[in-house]
C-alpha atoms as a PDB file:
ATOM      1  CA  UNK A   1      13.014  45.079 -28.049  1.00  0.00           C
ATOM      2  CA  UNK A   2      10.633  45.616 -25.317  1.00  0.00           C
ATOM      3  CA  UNK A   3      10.998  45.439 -21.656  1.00  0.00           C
ATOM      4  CA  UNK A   4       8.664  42.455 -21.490  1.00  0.00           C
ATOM      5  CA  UNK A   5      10.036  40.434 -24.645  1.00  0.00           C
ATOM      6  CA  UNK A   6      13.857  41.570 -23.641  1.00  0.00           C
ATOM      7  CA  UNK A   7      12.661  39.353 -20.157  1.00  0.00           C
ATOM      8  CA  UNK A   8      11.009  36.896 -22.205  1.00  0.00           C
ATOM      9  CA  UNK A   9      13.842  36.136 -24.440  1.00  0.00           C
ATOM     10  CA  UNK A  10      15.850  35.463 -21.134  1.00  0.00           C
ATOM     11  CA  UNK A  11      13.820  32.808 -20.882  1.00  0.00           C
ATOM     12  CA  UNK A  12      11.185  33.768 -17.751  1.00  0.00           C
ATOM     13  CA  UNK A  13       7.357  33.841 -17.910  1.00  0.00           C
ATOM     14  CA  UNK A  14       6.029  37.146 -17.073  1.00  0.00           C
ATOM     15  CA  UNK A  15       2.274  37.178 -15.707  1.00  0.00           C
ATOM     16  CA  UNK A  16       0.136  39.641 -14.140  1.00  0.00           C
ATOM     17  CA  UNK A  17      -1.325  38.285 -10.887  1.00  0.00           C
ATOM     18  CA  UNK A  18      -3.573  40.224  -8.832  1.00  0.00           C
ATOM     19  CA  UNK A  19      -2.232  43.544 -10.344  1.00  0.00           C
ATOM     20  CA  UNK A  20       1.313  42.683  -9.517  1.00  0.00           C
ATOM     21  CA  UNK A  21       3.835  40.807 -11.830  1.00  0.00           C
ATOM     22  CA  UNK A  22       5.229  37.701 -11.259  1.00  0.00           C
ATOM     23  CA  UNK A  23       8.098  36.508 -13.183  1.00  0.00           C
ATOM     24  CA  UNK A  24       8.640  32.530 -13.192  1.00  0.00           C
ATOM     25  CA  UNK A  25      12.005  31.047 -14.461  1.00  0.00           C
ATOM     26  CA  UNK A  26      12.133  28.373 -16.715  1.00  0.00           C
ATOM     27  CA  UNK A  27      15.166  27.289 -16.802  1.00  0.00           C
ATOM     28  CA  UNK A  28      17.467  29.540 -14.736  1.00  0.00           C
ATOM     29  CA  UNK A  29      16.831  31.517 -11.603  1.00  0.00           C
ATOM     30  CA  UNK A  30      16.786  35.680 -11.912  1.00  0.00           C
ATOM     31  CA  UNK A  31      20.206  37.478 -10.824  1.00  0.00           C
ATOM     32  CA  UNK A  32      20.522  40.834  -9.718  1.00  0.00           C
ATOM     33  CA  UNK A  33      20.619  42.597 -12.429  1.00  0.00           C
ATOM     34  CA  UNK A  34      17.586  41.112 -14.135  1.00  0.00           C
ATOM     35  CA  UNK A  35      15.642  41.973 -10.768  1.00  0.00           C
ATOM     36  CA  UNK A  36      16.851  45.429 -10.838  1.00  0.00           C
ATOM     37  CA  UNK A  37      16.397  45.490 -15.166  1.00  0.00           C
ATOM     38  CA  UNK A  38      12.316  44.011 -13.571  1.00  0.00           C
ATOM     39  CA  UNK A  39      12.000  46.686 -11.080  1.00  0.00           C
ATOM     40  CA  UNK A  40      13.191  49.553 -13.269  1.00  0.00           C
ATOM     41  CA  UNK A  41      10.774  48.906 -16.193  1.00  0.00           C
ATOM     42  CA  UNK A  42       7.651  47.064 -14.113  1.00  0.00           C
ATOM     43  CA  UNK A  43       5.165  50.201 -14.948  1.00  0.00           C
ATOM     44  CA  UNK A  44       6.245  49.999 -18.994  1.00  0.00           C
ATOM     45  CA  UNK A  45       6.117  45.609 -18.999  1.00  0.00           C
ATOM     46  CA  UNK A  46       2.700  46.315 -16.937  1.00  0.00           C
ATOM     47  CA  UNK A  47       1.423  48.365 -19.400  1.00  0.00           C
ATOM     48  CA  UNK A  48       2.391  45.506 -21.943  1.00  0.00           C
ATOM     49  CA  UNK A  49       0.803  42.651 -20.064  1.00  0.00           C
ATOM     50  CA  UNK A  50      -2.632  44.607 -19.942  1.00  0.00           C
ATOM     51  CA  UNK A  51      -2.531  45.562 -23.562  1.00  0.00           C
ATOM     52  CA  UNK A  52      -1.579  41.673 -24.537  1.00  0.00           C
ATOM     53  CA  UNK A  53      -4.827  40.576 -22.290  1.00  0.00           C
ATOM     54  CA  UNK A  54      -7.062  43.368 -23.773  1.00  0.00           C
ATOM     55  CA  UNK A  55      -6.502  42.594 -27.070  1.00  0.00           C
ATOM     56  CA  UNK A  56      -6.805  39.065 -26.181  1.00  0.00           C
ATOM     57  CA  UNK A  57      -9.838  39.612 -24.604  1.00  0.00           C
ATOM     58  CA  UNK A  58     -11.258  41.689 -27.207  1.00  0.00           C
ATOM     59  CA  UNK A  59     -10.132  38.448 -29.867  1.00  0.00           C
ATOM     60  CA  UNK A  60     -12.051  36.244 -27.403  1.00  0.00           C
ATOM     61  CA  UNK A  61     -15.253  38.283 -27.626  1.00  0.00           C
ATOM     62  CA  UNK A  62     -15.260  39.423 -31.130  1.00  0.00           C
ATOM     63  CA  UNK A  63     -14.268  35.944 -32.831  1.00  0.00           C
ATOM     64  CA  UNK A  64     -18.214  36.223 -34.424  1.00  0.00           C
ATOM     65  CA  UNK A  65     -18.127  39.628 -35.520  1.00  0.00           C
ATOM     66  CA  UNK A  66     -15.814  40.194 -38.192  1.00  0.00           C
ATOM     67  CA  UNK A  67     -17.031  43.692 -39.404  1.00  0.00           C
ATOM     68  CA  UNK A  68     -15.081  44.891 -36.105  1.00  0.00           C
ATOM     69  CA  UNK A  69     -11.489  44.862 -37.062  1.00  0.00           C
ATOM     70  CA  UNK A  70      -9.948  46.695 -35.486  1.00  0.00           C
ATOM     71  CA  UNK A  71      -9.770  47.948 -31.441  1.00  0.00           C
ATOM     72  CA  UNK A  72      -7.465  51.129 -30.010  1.00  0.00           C
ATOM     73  CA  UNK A  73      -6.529  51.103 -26.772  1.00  0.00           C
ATOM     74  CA  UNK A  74      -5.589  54.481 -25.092  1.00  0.00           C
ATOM     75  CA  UNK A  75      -4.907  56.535 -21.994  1.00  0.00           C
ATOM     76  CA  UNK A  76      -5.950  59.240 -20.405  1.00  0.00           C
ATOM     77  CA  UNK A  77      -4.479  61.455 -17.798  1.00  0.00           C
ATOM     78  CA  UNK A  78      -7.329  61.017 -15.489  1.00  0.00           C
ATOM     79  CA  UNK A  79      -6.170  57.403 -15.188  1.00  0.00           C
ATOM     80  CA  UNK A  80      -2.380  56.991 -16.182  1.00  0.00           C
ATOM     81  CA  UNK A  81      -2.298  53.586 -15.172  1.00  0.00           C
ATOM     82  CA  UNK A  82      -5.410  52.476 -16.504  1.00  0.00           C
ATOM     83  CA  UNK A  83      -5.515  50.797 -20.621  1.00  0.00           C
ATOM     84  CA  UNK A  84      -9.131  51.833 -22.220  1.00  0.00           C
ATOM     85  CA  UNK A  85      -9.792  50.516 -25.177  1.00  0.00           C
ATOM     86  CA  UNK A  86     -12.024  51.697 -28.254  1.00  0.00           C
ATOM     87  CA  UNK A  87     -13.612  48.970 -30.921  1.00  0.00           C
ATOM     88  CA  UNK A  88     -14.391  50.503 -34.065  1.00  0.00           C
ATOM     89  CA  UNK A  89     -14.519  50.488 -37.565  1.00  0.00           C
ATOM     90  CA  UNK A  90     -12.718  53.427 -38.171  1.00  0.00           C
ATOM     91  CA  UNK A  91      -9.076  54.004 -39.597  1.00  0.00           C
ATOM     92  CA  UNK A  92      -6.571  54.589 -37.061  1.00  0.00           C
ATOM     93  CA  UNK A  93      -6.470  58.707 -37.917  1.00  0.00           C
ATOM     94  CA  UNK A  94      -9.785  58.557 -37.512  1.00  0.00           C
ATOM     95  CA  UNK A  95     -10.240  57.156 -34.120  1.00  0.00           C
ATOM     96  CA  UNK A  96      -7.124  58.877 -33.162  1.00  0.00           C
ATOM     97  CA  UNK A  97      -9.309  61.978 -34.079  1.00  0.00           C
ATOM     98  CA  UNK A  98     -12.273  61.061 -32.458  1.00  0.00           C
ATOM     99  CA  UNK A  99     -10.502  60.282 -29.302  1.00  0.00           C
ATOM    100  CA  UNK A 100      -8.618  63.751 -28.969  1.00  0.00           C
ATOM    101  CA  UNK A 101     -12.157  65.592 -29.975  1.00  0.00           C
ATOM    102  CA  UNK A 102     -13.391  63.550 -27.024  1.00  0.00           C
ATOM    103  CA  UNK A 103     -10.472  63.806 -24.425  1.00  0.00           C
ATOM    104  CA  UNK A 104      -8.587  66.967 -25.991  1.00  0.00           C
ATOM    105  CA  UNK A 105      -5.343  67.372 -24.075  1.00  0.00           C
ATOM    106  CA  UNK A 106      -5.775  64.686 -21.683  1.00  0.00           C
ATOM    107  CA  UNK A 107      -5.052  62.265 -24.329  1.00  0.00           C
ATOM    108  CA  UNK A 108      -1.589  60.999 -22.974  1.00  0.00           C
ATOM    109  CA  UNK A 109      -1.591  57.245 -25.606  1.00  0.00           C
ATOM    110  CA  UNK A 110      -2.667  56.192 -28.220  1.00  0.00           C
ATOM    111  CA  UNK A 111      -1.864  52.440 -29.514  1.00  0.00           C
ATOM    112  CA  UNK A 112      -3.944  50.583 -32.639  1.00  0.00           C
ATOM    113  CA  UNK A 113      -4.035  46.725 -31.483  1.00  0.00           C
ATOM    114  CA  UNK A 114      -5.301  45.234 -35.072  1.00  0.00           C
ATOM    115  CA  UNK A 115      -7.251  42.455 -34.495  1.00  0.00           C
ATOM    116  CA  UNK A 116      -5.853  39.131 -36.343  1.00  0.00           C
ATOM    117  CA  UNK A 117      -8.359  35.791 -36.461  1.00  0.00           C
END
């Protein structure tokens, strides 16, 4: 279980506003240790939030182009906190390959998003 779903499941809304995360309780308020559990793993349910969008995002734009199926996002060490993403045609070795030809060592993720209509 994730960070973010393991928050989820607790039953809380998780959004990224404005770069920072705001968790909203739907039934119950947060106690300590689910603050602490928030705090301890914000930079991994971040990460998740931004992926979720992207590939929502990427849904959103490619709904009339289903030859793309498939996008990749990635990192880079350049930009640890920052979630590119690749759209192409090409199996997941593939772009995996292309992207290390490309970025070599500084590589740091790698994380196929399929794309599902």
């Amino acid at each position: 279980m994730t960070a973010l779903s393991k928050i989820q499941s607790a039953g809380f809304v998780v959004a990224l506003v404005n770069g920072n995360l705001n968790v909203t309780p739907t039934k119950t308020k947060l106690t300590d240790t689910q603050r602490t559990f928030i705090k301890s793993h914000k930079s991994q349910i971040i990460k998740q939030l931004t992926a979720a969008q992207i590939q929502h995002d990427i849904r959103d734009r490619l709904e009339d182009r289903p030859e793309i199926s498939t996008s990749y996002c990635y990192q880079v060490i350049d930009k640890p906190d920052a979630v590119l993403t690749l759209i192409s045609r090409q199996s997941v070795a593939s772009a995996k390959q292309s992207l290390v030809q490309k970025f070599g060592d500084r590589l740091i993720g790698f994380y196929p998003m399929p794309i599902n209509y």
